[in-house]
C-alpha atoms as a PDB file:
ATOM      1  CA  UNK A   1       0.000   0.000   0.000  1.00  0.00           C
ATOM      2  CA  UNK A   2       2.727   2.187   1.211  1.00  0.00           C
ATOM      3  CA  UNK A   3       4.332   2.168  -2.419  1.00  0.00           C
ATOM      4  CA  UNK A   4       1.320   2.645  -4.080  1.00  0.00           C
ATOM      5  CA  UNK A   5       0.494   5.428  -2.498  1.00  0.00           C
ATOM      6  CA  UNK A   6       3.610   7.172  -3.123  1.00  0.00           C
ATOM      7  CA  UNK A   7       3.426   6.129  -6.583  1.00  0.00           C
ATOM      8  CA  UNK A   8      -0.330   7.575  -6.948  1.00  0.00           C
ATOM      9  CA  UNK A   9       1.386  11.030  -5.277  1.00  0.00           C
ATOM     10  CA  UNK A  10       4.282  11.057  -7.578  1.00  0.00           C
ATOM     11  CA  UNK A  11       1.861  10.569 -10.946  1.00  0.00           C
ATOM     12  CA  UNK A  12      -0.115  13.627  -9.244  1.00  0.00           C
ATOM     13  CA  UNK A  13       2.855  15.678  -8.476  1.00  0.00           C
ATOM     14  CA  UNK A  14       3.872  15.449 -11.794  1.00  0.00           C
ATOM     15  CA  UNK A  15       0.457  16.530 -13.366  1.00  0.00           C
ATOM     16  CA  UNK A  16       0.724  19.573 -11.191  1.00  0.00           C
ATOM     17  CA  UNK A  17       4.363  20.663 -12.355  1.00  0.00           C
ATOM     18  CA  UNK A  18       3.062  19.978 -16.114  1.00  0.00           C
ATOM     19  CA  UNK A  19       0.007  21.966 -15.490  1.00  0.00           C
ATOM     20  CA  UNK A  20       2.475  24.797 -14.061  1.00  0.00           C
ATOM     21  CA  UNK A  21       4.823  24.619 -16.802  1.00  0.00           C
ATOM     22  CA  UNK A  22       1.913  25.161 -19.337  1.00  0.00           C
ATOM     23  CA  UNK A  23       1.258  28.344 -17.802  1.00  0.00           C
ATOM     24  CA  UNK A  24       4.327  29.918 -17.301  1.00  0.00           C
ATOM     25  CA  UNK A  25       4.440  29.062 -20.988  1.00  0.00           C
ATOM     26  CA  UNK A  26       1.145  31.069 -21.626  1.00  0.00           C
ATOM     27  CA  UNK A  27       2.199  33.986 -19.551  1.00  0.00           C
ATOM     28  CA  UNK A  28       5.692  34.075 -21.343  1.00  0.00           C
ATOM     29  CA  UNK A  29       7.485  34.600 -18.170  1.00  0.00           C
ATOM     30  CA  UNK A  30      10.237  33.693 -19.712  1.00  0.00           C
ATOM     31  CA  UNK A  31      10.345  36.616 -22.437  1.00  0.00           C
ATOM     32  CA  UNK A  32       9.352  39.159 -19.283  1.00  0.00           C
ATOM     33  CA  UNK A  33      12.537  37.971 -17.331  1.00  0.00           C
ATOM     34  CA  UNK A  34      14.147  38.572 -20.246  1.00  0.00           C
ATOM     35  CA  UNK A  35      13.062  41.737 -21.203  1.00  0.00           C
ATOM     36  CA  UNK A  36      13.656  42.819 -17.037  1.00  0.00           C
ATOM     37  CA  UNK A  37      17.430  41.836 -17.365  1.00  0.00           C
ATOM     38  CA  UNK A  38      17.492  44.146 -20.415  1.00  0.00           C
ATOM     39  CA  UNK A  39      16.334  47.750 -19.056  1.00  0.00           C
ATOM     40  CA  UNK A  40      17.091  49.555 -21.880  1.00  0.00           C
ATOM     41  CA  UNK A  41      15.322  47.497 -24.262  1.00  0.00           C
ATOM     42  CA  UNK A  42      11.826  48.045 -21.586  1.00  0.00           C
ATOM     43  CA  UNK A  43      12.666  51.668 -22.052  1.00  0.00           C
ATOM     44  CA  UNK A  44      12.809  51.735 -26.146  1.00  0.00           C
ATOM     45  CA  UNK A  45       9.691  49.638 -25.934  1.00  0.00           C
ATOM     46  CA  UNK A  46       7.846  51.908 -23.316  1.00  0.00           C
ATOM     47  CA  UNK A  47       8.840  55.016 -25.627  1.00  0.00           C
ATOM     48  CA  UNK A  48       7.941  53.683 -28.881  1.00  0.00           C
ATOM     49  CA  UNK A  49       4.110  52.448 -27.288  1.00  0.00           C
ATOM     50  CA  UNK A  50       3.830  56.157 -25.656  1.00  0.00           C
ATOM     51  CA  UNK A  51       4.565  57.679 -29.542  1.00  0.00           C
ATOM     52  CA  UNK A  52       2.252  55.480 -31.095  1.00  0.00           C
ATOM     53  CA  UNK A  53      -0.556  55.732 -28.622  1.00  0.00           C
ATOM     54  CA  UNK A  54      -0.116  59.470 -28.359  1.00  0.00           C
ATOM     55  CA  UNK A  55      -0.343  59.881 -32.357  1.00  0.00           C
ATOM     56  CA  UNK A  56      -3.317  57.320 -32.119  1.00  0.00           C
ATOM     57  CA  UNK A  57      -4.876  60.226 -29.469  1.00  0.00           C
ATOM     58  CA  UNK A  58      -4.145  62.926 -31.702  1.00  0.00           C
ATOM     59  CA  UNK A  59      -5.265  61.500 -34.967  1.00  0.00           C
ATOM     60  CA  UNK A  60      -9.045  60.392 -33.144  1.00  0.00           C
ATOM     61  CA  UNK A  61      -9.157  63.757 -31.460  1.00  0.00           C
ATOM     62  CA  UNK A  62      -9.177  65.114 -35.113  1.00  0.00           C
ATOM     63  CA  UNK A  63     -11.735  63.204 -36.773  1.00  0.00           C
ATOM     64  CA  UNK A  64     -13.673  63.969 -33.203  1.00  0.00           C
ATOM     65  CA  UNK A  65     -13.442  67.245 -33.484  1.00  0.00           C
ATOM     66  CA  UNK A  66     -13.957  66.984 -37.633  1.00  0.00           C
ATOM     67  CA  UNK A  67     -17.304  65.380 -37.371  1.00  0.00           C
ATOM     68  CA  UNK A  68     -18.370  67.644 -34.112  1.00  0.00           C
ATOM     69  CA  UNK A  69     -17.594  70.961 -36.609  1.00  0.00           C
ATOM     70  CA  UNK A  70     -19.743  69.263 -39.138  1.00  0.00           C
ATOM     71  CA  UNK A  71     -22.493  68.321 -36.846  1.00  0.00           C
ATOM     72  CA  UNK A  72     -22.228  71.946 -35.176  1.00  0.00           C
ATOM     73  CA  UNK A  73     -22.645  73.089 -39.010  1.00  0.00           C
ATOM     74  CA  UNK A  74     -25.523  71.259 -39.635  1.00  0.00           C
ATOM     75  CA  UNK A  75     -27.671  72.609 -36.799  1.00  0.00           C
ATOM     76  CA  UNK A  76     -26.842  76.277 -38.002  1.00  0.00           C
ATOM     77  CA  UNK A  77     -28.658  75.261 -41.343  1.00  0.00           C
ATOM     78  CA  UNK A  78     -31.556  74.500 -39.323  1.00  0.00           C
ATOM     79  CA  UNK A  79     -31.739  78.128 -38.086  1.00  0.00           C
ATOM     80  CA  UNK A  80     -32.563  77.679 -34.359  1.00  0.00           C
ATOM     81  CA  UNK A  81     -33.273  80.769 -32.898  1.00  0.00           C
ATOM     82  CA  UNK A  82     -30.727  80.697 -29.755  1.00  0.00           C
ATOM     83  CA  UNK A  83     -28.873  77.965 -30.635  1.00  0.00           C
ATOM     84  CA  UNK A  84     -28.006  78.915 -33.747  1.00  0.00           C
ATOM     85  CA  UNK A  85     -26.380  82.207 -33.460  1.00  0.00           C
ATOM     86  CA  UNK A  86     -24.154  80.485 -30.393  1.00  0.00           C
ATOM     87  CA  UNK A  87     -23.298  77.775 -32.652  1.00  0.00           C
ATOM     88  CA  UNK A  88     -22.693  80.087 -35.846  1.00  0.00           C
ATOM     89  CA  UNK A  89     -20.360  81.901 -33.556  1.00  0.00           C
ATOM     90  CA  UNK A  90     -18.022  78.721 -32.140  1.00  0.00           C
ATOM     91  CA  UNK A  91     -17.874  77.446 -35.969  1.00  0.00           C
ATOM     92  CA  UNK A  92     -17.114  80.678 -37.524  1.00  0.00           C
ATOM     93  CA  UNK A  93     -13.613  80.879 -34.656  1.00  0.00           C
ATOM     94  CA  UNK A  94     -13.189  77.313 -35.650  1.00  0.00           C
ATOM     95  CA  UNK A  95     -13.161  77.992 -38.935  1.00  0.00           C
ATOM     96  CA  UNK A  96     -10.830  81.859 -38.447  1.00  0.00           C
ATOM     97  CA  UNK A  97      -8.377  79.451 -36.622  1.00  0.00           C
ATOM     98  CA  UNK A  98      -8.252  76.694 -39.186  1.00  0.00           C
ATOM     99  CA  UNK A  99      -8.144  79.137 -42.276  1.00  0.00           C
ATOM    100  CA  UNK A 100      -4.641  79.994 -43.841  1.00  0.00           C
END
């Protein structure tokens, strides 16, 4: 019994170290180590995400504000009486700052 039992713990002690193994393999801990013994390398990776997400703000901010001009000159066709003017007025600096 004794060596049976053992044997039945070994088989399960080994399913548990595969299991871990698998996912340290999924979380690519490896590759993170890796890139932690290599500061530098974080820091050129860090920069270049921080360029691309801030061109990725600028560009949506853009179309944003594009499509927010358009709808602003949209309702001015319309003619509402208060609304209007105060919309005819943000457009028209809108359009003074964006003219060349």
């Amino acid at each position: 019994m004794d060596r049976e039992a053992e044997s039945k713990l070994l088989m399960e002690l080994k399913t548990k170290i595969t299991e871990l193994s698998v996912a340290m393999e999924k979380m690519r801990l490896a590759e993170y180590v890796t890139l932690l013994e290599r500061p530098y390398r974080l820091l050129y990776i860090n920069f270049l995400t921080g360029i691309a997400r801030g061109l990725g703000m600028a560009i949506g901010f853009t179309i944003l504000a594009a499509v927010l001009v358009l709808v602003l000159q949209r309702v001015v066709m319309l003619n509402l009486p208060v609304i209007g003017k105060f919309i005819a007025d943000i457009v028209r600096v809108v359009e003074l700052n964006l003219g060349p």
